[in-house]
C-alpha atoms as a PDB file:
ATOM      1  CA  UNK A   1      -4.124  -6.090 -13.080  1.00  0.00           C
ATOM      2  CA  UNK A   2      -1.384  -4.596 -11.104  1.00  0.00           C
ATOM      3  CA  UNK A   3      -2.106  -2.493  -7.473  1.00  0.00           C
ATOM      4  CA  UNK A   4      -0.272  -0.157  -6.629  1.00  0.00           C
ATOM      5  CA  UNK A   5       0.396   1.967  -3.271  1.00  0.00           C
ATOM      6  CA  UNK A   6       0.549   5.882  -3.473  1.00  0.00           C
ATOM      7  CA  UNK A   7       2.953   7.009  -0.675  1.00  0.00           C
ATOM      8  CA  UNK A   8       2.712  10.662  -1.720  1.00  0.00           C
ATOM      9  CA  UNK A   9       1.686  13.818  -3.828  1.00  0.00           C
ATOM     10  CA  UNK A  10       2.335  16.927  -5.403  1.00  0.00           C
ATOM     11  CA  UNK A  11      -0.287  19.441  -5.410  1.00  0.00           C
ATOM     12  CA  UNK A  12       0.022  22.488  -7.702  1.00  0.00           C
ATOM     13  CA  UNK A  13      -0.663  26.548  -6.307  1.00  0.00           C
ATOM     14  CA  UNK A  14      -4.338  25.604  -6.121  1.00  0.00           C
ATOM     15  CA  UNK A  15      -3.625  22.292  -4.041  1.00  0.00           C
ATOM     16  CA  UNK A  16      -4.983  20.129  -6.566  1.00  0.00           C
ATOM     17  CA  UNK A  17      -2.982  17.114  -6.677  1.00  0.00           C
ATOM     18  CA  UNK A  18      -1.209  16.846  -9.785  1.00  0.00           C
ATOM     19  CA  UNK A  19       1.498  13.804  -9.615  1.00  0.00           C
ATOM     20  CA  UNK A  20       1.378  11.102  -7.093  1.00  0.00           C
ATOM     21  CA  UNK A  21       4.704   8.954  -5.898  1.00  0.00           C
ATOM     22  CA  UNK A  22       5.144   5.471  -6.227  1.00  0.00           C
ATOM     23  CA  UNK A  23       7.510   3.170  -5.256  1.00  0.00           C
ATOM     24  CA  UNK A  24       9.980   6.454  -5.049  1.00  0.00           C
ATOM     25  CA  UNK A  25       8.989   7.419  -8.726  1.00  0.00           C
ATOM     26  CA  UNK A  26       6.455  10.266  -9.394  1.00  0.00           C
ATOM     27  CA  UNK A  27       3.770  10.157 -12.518  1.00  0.00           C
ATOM     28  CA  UNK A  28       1.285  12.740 -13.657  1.00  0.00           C
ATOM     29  CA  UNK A  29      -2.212  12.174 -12.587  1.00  0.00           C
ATOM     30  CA  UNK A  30      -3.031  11.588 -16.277  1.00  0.00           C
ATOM     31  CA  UNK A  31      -1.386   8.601 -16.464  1.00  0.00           C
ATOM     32  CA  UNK A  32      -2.373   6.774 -13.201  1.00  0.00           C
ATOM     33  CA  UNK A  33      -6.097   8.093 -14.174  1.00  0.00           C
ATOM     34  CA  UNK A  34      -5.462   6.649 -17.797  1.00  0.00           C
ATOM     35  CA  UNK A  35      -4.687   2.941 -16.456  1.00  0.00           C
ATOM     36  CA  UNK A  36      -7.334   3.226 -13.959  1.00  0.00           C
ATOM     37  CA  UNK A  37     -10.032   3.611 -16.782  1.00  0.00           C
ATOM     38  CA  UNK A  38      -8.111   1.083 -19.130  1.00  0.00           C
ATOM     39  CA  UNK A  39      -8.369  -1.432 -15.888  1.00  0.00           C
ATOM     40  CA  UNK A  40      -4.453  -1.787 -16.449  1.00  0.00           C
ATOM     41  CA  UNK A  41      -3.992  -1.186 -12.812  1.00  0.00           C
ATOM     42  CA  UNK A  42      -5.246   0.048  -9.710  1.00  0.00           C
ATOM     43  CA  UNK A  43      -4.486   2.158  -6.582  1.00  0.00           C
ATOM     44  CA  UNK A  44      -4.717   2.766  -3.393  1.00  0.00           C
ATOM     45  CA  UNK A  45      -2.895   4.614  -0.016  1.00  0.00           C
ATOM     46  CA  UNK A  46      -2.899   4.031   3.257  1.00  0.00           C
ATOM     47  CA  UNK A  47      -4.839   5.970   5.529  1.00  0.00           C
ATOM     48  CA  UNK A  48      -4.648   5.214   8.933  1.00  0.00           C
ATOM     49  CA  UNK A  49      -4.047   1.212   8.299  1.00  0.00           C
ATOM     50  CA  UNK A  50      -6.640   1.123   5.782  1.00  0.00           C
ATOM     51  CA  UNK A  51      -6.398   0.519   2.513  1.00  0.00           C
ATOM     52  CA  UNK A  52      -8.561   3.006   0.924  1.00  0.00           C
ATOM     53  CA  UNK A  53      -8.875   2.613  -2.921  1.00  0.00           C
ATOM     54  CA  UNK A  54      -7.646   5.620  -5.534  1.00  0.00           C
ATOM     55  CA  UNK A  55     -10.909   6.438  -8.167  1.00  0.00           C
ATOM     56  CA  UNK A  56     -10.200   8.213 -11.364  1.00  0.00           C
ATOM     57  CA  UNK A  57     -12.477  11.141 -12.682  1.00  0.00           C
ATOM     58  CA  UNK A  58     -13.058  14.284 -15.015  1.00  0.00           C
ATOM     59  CA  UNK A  59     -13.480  17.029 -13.667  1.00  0.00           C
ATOM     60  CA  UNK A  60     -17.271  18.338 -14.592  1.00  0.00           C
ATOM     61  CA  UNK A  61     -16.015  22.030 -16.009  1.00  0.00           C
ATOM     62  CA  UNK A  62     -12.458  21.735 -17.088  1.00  0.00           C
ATOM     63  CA  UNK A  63     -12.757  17.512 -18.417  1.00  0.00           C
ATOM     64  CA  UNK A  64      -9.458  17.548 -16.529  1.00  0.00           C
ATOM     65  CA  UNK A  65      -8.815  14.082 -15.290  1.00  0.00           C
ATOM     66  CA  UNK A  66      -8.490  13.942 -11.478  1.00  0.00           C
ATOM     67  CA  UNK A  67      -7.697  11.347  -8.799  1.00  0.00           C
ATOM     68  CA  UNK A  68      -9.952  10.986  -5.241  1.00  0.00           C
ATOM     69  CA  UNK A  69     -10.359   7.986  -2.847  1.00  0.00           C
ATOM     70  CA  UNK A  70     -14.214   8.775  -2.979  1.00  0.00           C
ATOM     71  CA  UNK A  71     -16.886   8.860  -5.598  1.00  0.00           C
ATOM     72  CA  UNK A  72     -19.157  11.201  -3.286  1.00  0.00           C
ATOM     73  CA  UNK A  73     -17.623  15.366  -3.338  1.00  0.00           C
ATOM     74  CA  UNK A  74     -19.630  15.020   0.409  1.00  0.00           C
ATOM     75  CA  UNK A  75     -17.165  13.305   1.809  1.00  0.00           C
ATOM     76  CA  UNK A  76     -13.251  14.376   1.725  1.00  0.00           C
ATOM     77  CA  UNK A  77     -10.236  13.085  -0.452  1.00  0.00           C
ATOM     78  CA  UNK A  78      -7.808  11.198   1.443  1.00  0.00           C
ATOM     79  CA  UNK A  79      -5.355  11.899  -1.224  1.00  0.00           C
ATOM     80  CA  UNK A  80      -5.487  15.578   0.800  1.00  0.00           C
ATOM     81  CA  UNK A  81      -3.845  14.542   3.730  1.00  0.00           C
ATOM     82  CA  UNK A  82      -0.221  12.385   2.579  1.00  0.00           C
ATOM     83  CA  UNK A  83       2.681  13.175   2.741  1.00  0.00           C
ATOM     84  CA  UNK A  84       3.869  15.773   0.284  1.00  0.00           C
ATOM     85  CA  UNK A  85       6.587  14.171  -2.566  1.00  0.00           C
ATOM     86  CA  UNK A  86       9.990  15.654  -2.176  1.00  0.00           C
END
């Protein structure tokens, strides 16, 4: 399995994050959430100088997949705070 850093995002007119950028390419949250529950790779970012790892989820209403660096809706999303994509 295959890690993989998440240097940015793109957040729709709701500011839910919708693609993430990788090594200067950008993918749908689908996808990354896809190979994240197929264990085909995994993700992180960098927050601060730690390595803080990416978790995949459905969203309870909408079954919308969804990325967040934690597993408890207590405590924010790191993914919230990089840098937008361009």
């Amino acid at each position: 399995m295959a890690e993989f850093l998440i240097t940015c995002v793109k957040k729709d007119e709701h500011g839910v994050v919708v693609q993430v950028g990788i090594d200067n390419n950008i993918y749908e949250v689908e996808k990354i959430a896809d190979e994240i529950w197929n264990n085909k790779n995994s993700y992180f970012i960098n927050a601060m100088g730690i390595r803080v790892k990416v978790f995949a989820f459905r969203h309870p209403q909408t079954n919308k997949p969804y990325l967040s660096t934690s597993s408890n809706v207590k405590f924010p999303n790191s993914l919230n705070f990089i840098p937008k994509c361009i």
